[in-house]
C-alpha atoms as a PDB file:
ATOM      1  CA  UNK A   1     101.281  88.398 153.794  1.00  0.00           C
ATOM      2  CA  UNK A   2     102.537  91.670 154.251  1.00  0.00           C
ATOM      3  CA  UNK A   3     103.178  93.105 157.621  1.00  0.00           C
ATOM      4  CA  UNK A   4     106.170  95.473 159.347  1.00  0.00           C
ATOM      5  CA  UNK A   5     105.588  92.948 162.531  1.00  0.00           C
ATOM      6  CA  UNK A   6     107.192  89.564 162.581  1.00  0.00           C
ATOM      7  CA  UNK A   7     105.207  86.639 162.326  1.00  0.00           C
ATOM      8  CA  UNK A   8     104.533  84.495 165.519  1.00  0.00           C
ATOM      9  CA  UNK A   9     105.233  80.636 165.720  1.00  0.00           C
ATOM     10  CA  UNK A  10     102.086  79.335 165.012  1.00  0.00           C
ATOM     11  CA  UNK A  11     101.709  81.773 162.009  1.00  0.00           C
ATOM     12  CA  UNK A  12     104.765  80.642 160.063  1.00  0.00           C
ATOM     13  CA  UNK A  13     103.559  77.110 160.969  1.00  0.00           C
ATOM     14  CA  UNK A  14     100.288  77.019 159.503  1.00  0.00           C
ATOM     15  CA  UNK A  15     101.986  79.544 156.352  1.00  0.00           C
ATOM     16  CA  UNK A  16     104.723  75.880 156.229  1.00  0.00           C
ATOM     17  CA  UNK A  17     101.497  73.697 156.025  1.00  0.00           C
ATOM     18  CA  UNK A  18      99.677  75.122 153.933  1.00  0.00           C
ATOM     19  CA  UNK A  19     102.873  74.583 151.327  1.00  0.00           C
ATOM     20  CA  UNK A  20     103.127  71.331 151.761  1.00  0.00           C
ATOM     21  CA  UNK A  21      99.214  71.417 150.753  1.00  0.00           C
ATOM     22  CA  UNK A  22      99.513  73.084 147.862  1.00  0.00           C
ATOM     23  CA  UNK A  23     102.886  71.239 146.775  1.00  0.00           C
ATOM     24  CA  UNK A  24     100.783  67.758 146.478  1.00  0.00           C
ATOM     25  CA  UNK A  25      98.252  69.659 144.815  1.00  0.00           C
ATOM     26  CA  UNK A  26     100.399  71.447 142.159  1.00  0.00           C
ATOM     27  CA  UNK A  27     102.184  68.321 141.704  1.00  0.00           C
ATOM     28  CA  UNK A  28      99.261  66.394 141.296  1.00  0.00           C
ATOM     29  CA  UNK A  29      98.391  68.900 139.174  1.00  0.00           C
ATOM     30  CA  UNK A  30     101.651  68.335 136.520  1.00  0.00           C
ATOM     31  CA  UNK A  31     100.527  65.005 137.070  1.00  0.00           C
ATOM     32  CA  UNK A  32      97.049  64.931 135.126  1.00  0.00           C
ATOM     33  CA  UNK A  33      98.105  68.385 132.594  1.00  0.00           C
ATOM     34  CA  UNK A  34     101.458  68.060 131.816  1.00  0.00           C
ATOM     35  CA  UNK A  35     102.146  71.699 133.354  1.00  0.00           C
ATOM     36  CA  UNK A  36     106.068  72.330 133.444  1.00  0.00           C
ATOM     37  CA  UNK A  37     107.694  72.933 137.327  1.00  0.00           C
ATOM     38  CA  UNK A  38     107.646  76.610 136.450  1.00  0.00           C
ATOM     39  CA  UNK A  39     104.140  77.042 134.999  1.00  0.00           C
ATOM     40  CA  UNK A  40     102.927  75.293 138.151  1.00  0.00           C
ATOM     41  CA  UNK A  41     104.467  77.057 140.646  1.00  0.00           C
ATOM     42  CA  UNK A  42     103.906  80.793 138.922  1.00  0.00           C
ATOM     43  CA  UNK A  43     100.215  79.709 138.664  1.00  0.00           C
ATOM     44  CA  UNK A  44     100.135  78.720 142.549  1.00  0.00           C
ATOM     45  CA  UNK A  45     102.013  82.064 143.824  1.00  0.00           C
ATOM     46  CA  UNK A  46      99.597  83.919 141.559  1.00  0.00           C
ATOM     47  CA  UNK A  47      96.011  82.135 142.032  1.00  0.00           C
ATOM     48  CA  UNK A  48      96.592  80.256 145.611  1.00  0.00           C
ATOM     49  CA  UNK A  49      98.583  81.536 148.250  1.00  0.00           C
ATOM     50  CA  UNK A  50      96.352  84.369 149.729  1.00  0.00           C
ATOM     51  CA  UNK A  51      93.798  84.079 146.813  1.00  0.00           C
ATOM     52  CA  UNK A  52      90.165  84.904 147.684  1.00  0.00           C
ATOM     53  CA  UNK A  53      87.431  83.641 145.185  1.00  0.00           C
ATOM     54  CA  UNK A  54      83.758  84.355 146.188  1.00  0.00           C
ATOM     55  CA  UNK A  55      83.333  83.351 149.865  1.00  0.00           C
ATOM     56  CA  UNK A  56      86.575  81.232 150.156  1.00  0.00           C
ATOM     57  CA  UNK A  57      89.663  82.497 151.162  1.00  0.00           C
ATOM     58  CA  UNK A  58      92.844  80.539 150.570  1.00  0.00           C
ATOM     59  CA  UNK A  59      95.849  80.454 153.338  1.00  0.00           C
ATOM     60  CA  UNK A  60      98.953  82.129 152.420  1.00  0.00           C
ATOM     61  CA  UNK A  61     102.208  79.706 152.126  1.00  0.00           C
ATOM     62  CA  UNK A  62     105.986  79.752 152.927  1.00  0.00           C
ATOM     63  CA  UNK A  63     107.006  80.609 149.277  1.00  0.00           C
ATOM     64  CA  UNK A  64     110.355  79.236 149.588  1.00  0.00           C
ATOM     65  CA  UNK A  65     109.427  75.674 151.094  1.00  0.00           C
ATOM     66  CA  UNK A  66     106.752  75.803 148.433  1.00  0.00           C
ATOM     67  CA  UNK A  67     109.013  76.146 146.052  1.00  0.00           C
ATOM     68  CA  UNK A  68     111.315  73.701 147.348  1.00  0.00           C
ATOM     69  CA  UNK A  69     109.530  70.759 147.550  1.00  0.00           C
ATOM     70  CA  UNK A  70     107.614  70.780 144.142  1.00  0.00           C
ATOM     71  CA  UNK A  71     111.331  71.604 142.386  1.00  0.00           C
ATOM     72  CA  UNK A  72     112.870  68.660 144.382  1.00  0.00           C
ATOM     73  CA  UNK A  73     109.848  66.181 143.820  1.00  0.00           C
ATOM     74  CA  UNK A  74     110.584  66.943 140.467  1.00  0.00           C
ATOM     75  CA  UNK A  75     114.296  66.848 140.298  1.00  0.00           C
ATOM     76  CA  UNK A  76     114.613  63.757 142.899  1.00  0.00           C
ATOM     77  CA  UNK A  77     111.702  62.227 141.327  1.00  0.00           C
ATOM     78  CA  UNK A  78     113.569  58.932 140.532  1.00  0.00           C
ATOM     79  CA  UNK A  79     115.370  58.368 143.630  1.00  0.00           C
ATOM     80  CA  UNK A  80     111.959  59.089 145.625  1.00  0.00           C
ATOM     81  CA  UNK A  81     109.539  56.807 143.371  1.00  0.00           C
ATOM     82  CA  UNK A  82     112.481  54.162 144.408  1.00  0.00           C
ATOM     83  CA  UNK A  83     112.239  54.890 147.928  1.00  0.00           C
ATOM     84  CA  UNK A  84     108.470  54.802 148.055  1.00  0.00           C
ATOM     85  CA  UNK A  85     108.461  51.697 145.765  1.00  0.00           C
ATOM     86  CA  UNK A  86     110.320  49.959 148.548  1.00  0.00           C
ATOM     87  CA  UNK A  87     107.452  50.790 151.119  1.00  0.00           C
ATOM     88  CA  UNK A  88     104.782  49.862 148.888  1.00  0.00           C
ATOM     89  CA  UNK A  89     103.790  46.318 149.214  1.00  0.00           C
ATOM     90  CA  UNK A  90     105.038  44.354 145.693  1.00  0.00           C
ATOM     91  CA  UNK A  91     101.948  43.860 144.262  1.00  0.00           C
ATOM     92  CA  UNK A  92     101.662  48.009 144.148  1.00  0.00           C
ATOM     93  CA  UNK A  93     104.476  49.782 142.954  1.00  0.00           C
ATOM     94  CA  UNK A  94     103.695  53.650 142.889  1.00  0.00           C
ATOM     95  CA  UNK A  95     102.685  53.851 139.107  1.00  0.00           C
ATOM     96  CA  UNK A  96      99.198  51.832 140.118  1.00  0.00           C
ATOM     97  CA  UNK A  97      98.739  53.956 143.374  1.00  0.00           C
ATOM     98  CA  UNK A  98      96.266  57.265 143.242  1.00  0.00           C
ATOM     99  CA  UNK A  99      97.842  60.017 141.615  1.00  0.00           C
ATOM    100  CA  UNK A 100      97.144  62.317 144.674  1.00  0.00           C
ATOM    101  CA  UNK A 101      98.965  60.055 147.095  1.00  0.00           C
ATOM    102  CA  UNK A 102     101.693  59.839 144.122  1.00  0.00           C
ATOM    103  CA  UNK A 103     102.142  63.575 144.642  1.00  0.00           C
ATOM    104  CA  UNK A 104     102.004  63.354 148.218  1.00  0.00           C
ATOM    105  CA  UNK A 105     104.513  60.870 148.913  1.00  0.00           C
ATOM    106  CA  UNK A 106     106.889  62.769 145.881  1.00  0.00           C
ATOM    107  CA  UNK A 107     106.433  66.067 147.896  1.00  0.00           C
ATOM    108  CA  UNK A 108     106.908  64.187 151.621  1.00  0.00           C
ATOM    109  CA  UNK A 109     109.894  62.461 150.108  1.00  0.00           C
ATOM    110  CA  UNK A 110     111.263  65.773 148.487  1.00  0.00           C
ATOM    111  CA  UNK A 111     111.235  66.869 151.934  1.00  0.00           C
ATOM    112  CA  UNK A 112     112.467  64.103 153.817  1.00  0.00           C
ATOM    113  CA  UNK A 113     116.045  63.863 151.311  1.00  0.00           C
ATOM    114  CA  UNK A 114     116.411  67.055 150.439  1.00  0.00           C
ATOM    115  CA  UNK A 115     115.472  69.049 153.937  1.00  0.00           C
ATOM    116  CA  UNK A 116     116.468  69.052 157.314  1.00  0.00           C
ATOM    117  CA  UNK A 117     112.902  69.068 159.244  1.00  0.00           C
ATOM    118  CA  UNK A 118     112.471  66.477 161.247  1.00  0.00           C
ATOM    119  CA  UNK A 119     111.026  62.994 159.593  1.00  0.00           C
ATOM    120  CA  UNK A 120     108.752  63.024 162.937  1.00  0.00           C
ATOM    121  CA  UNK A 121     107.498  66.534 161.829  1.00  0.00           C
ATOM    122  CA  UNK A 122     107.107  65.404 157.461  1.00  0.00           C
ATOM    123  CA  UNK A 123     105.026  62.388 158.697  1.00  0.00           C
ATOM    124  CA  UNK A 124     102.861  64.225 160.831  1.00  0.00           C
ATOM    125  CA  UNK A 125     101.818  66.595 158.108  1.00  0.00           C
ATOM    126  CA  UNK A 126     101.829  64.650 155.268  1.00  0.00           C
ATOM    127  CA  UNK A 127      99.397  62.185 157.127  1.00  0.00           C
ATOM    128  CA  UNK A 128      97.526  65.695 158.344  1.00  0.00           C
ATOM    129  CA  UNK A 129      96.941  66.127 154.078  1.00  0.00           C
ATOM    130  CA  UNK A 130      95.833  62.521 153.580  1.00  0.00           C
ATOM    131  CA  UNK A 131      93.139  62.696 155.867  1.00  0.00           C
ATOM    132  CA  UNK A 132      92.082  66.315 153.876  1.00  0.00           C
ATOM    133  CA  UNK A 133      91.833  64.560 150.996  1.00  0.00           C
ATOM    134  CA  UNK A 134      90.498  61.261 152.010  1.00  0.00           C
ATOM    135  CA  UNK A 135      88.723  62.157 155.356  1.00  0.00           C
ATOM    136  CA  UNK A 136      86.739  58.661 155.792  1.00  0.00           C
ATOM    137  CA  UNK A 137      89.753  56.447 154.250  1.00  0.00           C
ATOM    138  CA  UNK A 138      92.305  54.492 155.595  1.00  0.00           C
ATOM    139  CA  UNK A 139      94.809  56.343 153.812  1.00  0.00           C
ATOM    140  CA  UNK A 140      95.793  58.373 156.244  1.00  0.00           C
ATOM    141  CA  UNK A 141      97.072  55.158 157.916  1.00  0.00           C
ATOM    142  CA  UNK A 142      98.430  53.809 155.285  1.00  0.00           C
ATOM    143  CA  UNK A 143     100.420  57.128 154.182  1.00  0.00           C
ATOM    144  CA  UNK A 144     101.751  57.113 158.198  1.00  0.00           C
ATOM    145  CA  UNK A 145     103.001  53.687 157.399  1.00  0.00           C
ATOM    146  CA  UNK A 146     104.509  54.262 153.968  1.00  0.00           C
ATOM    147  CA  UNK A 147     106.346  57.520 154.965  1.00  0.00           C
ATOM    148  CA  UNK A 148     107.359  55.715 158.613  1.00  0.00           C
ATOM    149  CA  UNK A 149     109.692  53.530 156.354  1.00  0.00           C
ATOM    150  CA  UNK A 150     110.801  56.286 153.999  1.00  0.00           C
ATOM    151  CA  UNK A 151     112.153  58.061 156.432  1.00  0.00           C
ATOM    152  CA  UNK A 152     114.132  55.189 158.486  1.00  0.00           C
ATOM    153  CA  UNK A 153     115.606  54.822 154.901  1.00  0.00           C
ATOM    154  CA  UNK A 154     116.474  58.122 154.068  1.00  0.00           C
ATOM    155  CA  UNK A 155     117.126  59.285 157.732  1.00  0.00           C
ATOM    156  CA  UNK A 156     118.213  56.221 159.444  1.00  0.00           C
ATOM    157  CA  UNK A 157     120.546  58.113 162.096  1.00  0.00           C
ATOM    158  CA  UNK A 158     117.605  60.216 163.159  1.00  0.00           C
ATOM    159  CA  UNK A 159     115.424  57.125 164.680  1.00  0.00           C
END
């Protein structure tokens, strides 16, 4: 977006959202195709953010956060897979969950170690993108609950 006038609140908001969208998509994405971090993220900034194909017109992101969270899913990977394997109920340890909530969680827990927005705020939108990609699921729910206890482990102080 390119404009001499500052961008309001709600503006750079919805610009933050739509990032962490397209984070558990690209990383989702690396997921099934074996794309690098940097193949992924040039392809996004090229083809997504601001993209219009045919009649659909795609939201432009906050580069940086972007940016951010699929390099730190990526680079924290281990430590976050841990985290979220200690959420998960035994029986499913993140390996046997869907590969889009994989990416979700990797990109929510990206944000929640390696950022200082509040865990209140990650929750709220990463629960926001479960119910865009499963709108008549109870993962939405289940994501709430999942990232509720990442958070009180990686930002204990903050609750």
């Amino acid at each position: 977006m390119t404009t001499d006038t500052p961008l309001s609140g709600n503006a750079k908001r919805k610009m933050k959202s739509a990032s962490r969208f397209y984070a558990v998509q690209a990383l989702y994405q690396m997921e099934v195709s074996g794309q690098t971090t940097d193949s992924v993220i040039v392809e996004f900034l090229d083809h997504r953010f601001g993209a219009i194909y045919e009649d659909m017109e795609f939201v432009e992101g906050d580069v940086d956060l972007f940016r951010a969270l699929v390099k730190d899913a990526v680079n924290h990977q281990a430590q976050i897979d841990q985290m979220t394997d200690r959420a998960l109920v035994a029986k499913w340890p993140i390996a046997r969950i869907d590969p889009t909530l994989r990416g979700l969680f990797r990109a929510a827990g990206a944000e929640l170690t390696q950022s200082d927005t509040p865990p209140k705020v990650v929750i709220k939108e990463f629960v926001d993108i479960a119910s865009a990609f499963f709108p008549d699921g109870k993962e939405p729910r289940f994501v709430n609950a999942v990232l509720d206890h990442i958070a009180r482990e990686a930002r204990p102080d903050q609750f």
